[in-house]
Structures are given as structure tokens and as C-alpha cells.
PDB file of N, CA and C in Angstrom:
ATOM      1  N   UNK A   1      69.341   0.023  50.632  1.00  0.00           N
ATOM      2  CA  UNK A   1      69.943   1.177  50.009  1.00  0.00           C
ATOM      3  C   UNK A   1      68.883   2.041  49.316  1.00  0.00           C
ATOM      4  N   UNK A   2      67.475   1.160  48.911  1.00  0.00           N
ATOM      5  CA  UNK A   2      66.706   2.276  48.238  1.00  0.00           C
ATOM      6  C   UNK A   2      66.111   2.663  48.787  1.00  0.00           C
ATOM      7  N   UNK A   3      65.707   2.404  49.865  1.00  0.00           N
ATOM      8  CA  UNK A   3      65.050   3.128  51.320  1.00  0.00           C
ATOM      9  C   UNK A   3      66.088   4.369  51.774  1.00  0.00           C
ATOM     10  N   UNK A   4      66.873   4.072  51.894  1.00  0.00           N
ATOM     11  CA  UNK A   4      67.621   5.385  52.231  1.00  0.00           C
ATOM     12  C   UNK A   4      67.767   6.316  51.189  1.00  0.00           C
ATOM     13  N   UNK A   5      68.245   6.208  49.714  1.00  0.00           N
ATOM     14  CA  UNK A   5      67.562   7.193  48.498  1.00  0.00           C
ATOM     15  C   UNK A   5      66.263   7.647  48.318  1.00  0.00           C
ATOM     16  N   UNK A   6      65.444   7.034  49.112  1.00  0.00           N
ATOM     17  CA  UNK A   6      63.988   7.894  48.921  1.00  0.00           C
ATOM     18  C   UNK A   6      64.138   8.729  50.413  1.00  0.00           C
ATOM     19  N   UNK A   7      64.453   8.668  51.273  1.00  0.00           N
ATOM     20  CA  UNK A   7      64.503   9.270  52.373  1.00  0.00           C
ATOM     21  C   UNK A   7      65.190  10.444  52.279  1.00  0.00           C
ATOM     22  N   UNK A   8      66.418  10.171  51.260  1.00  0.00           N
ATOM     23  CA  UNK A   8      67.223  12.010  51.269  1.00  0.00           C
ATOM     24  C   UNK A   8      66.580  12.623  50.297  1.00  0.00           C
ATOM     25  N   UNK A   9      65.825  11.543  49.114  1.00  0.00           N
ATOM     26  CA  UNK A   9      64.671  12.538  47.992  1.00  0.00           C
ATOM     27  C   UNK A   9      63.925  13.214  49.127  1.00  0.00           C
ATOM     28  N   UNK A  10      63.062  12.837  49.676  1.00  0.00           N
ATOM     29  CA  UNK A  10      62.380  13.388  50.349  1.00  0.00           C
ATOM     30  C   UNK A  10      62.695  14.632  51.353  1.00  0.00           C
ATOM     31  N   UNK A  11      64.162  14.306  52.040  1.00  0.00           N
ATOM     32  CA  UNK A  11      64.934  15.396  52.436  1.00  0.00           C
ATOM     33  C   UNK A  11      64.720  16.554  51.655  1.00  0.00           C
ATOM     34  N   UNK A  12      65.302  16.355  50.630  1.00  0.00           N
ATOM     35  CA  UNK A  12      65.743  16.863  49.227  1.00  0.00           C
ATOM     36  C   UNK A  12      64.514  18.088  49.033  1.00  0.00           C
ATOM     37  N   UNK A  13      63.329  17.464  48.774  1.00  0.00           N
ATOM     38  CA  UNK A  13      61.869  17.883  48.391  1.00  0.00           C
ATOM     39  C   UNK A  13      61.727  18.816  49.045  1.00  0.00           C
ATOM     40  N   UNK A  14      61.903  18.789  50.755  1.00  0.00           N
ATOM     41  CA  UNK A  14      61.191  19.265  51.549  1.00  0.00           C
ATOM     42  C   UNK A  14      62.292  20.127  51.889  1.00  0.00           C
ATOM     43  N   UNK A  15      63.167  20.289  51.582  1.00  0.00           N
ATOM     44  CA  UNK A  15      64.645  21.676  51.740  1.00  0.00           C
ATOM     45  C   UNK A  15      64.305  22.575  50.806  1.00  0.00           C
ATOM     46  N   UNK A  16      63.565  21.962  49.422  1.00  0.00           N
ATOM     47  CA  UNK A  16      63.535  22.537  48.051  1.00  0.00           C
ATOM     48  C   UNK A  16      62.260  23.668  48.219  1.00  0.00           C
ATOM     49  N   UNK A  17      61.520  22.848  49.060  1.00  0.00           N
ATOM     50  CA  UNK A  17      60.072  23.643  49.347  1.00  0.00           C
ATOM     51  C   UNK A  17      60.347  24.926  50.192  1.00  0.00           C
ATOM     52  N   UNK A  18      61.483  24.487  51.284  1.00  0.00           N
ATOM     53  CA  UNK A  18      61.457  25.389  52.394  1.00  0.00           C
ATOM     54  C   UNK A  18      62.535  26.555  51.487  1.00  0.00           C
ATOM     55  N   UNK A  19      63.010  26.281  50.465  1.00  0.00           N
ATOM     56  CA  UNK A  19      63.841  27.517  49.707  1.00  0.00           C
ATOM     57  C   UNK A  19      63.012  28.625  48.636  1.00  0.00           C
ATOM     58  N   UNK A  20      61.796  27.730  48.171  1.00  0.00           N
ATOM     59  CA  UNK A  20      60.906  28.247  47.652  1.00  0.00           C
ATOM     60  C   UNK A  20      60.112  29.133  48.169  1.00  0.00           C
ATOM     61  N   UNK A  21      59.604  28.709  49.167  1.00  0.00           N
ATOM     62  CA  UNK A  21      58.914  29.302  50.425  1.00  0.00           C
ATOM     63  C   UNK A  21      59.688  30.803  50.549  1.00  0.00           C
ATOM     64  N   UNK A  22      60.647  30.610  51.097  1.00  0.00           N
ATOM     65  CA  UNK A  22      61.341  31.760  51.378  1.00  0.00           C
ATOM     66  C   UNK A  22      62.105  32.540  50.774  1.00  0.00           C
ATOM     67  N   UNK A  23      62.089  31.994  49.226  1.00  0.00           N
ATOM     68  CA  UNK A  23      62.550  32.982  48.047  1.00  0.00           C
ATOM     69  C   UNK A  23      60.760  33.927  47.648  1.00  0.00           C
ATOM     70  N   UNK A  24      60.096  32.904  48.058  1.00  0.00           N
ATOM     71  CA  UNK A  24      58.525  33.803  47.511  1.00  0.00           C
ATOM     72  C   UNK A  24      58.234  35.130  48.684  1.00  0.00           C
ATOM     73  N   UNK A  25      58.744  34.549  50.017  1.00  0.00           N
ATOM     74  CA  UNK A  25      59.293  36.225  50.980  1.00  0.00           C
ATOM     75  C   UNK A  25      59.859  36.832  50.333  1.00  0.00           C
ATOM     76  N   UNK A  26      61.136  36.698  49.704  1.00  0.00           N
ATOM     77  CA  UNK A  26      61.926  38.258  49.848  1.00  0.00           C
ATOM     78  C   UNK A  26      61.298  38.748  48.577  1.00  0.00           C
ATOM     79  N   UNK A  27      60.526  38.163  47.986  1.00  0.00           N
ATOM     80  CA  UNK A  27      60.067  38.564  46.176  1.00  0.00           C
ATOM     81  C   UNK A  27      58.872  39.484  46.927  1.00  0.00           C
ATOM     82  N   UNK A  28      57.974  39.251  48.072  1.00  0.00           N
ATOM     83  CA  UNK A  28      57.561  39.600  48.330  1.00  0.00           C
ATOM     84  C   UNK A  28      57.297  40.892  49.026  1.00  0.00           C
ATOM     85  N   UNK A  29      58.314  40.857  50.071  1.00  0.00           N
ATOM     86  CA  UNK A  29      58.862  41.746  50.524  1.00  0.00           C
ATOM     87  C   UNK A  29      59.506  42.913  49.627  1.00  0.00           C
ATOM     88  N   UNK A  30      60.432  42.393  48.625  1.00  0.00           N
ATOM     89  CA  UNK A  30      60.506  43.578  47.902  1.00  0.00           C
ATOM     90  C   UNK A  30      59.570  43.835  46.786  1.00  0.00           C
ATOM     91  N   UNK A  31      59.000  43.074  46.273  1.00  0.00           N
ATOM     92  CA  UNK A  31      57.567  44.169  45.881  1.00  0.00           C
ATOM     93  C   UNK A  31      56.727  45.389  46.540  1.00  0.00           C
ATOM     94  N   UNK A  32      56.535  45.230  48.213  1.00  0.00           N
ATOM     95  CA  UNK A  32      56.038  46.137  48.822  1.00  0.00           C
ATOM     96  C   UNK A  32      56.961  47.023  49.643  1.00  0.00           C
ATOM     97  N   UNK A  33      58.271  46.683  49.371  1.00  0.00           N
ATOM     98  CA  UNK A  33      59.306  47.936  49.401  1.00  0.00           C
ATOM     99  C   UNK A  33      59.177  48.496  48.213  1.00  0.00           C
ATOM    100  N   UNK A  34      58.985  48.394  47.185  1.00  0.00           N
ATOM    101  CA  UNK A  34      59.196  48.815  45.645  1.00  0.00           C
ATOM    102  C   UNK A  34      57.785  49.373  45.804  1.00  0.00           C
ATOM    103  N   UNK A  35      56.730  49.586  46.232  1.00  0.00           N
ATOM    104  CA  UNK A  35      55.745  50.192  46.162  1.00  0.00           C
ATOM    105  C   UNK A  35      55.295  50.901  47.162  1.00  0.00           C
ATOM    106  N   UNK A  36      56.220  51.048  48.101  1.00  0.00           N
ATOM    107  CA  UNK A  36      55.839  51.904  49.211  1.00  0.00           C
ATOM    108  C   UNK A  36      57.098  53.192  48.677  1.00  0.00           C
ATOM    109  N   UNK A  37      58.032  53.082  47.692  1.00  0.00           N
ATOM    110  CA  UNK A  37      58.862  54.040  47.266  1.00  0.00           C
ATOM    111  C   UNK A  37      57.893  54.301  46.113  1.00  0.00           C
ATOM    112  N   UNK A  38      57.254  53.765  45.581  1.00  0.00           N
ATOM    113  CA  UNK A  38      56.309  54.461  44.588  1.00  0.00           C
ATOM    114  C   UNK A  38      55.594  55.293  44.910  1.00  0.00           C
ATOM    115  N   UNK A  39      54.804  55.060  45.879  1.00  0.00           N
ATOM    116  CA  UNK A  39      53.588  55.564  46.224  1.00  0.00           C
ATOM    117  C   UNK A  39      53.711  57.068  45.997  1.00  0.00           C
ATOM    118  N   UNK A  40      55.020  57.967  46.840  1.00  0.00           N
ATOM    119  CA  UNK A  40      55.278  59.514  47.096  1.00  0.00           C
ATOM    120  C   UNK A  40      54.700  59.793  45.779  1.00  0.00           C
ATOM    121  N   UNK A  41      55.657  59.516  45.124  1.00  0.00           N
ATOM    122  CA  UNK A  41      55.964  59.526  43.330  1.00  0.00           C
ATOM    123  C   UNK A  41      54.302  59.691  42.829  1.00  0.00           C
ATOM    124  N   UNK A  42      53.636  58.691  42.595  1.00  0.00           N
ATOM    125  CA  UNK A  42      52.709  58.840  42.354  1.00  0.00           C
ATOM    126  C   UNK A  42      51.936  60.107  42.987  1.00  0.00           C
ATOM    127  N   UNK A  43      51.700  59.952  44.158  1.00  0.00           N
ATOM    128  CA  UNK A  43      50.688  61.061  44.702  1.00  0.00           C
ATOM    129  C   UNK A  43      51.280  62.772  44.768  1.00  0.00           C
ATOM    130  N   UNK A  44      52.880  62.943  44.036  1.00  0.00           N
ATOM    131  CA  UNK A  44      53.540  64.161  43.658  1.00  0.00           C
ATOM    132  C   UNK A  44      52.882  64.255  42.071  1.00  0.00           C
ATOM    133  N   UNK A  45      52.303  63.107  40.803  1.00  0.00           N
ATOM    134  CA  UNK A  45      51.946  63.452  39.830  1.00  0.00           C
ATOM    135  C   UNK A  45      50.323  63.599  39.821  1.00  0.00           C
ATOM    136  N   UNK A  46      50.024  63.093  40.707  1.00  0.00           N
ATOM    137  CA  UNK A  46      48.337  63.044  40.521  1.00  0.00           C
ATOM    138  C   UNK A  46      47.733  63.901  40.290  1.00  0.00           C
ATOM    139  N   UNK A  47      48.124  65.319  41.064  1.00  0.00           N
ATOM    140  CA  UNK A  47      47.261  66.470  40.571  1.00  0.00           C
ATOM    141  C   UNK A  47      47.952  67.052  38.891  1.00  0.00           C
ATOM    142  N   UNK A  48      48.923  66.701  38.701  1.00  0.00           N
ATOM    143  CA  UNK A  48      49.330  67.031  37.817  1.00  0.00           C
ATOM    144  C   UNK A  48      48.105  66.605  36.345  1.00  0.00           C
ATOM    145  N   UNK A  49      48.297  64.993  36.557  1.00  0.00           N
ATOM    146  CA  UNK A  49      47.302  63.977  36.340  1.00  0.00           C
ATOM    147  C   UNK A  49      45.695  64.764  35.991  1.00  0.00           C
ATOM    148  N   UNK A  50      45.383  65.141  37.278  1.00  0.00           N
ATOM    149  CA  UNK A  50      43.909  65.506  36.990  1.00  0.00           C
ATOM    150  C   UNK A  50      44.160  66.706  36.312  1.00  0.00           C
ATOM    151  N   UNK A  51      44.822  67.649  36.508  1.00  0.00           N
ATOM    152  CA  UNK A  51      44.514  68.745  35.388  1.00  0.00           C
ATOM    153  C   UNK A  51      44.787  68.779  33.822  1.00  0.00           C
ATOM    154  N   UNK A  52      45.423  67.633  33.709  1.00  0.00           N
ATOM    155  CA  UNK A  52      45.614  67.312  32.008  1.00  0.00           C
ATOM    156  C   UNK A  52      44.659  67.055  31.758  1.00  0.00           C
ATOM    157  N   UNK A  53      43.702  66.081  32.688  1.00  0.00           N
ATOM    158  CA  UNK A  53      42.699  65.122  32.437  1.00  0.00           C
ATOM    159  C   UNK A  53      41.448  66.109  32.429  1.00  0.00           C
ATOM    160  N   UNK A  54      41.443  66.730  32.742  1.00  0.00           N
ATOM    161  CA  UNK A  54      40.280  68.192  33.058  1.00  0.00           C
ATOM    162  C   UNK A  54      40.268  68.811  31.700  1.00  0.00           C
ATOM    163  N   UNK A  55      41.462  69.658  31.395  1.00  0.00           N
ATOM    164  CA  UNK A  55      41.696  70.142  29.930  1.00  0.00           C
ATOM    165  C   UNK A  55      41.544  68.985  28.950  1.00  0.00           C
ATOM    166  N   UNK A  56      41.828  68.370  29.062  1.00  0.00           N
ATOM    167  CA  UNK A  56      41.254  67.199  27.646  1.00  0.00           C
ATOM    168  C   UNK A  56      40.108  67.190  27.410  1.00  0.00           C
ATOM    169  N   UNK A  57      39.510  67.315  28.790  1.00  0.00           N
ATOM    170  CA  UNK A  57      37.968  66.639  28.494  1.00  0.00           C
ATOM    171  C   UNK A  57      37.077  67.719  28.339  1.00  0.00           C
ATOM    172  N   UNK A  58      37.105  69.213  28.972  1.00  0.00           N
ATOM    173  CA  UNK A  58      36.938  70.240  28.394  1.00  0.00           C
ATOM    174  C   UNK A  58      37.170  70.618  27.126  1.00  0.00           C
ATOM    175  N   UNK A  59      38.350  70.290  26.370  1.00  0.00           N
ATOM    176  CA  UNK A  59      38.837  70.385  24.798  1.00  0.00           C
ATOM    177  C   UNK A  59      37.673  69.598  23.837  1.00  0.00           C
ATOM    178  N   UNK A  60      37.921  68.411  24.706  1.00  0.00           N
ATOM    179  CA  UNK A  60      37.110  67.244  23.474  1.00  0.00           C
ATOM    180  C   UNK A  60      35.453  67.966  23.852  1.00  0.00           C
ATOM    181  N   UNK A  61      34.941  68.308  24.639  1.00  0.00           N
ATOM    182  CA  UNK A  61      33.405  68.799  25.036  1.00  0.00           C
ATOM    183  C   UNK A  61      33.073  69.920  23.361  1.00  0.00           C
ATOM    184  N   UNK A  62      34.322  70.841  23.792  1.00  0.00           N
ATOM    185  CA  UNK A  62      34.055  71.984  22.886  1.00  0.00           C
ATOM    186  C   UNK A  62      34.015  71.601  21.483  1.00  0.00           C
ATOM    187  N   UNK A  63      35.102  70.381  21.281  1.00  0.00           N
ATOM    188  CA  UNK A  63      35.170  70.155  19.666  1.00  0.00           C
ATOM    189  C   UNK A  63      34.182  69.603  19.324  1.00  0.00           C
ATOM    190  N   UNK A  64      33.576  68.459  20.414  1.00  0.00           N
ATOM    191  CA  UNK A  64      32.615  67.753  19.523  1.00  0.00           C
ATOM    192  C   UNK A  64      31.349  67.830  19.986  1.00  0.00           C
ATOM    193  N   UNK A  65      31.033  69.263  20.850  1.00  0.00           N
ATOM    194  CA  UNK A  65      29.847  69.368  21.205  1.00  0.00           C
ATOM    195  C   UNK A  65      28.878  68.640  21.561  1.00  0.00           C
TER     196      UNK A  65
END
């Protein structure tokens, strides 16, 4: 009987692994769905981005010479 309780542990283990496994896909998968909808987004603020970043650094030049 304890031969057969280590045999469905082991079942057990190796079902547990194969759920893990394939919960770490879809986590995966939707991370790089979630960042391939980012991406537009981002590259619609970037120039925005550099011209704040331009005037700042022009501002701070003048103040602190």
C-alpha cells in the first residue's frame, strides 16, 4: 500500500509541475501581449518626451551657467 502512495505522490508532483509549467506560459504570454499594446503608446509619447527633456536642459544650462 505504501508503494502505491508514493507512486500517485509522484503522479501528483509531476501533474503539479506540468500545471506550473504552463501557468508560467500564459503569464508569459500575456506579459508580451501587454507589451506589444504598450509599445504604440509609448512611441506616440516619446517625442513628446524629448522635447520636455530638451527645454529642461536648456532651462537648467541658462540658470546655472
Amino acid at each position: 500500500m505504501t508503494r502505491i502512495f508514493r507512486i500517485t505522490t509522484l503522479f501528483k508532483l509531476v501533474s503539479d509541475k506540468a500545471k506550473d509549467n504552463n501557468s508560467l506560459y500564459f503569464k508569459a504570454t500575456r506579459l508580451f501581449s501587454q507589451i506589444a499594446i504598450i509599445i504604440p503608446i509609448v512611441i506616440k509619447f516619446f517625442p513628446i518626451y524629448l522635447i520636455s527633456l530638451y527645454i529642461l536642459g536648456v532651462t537648467g544650462m541658462q540658470i546655472f551657467k
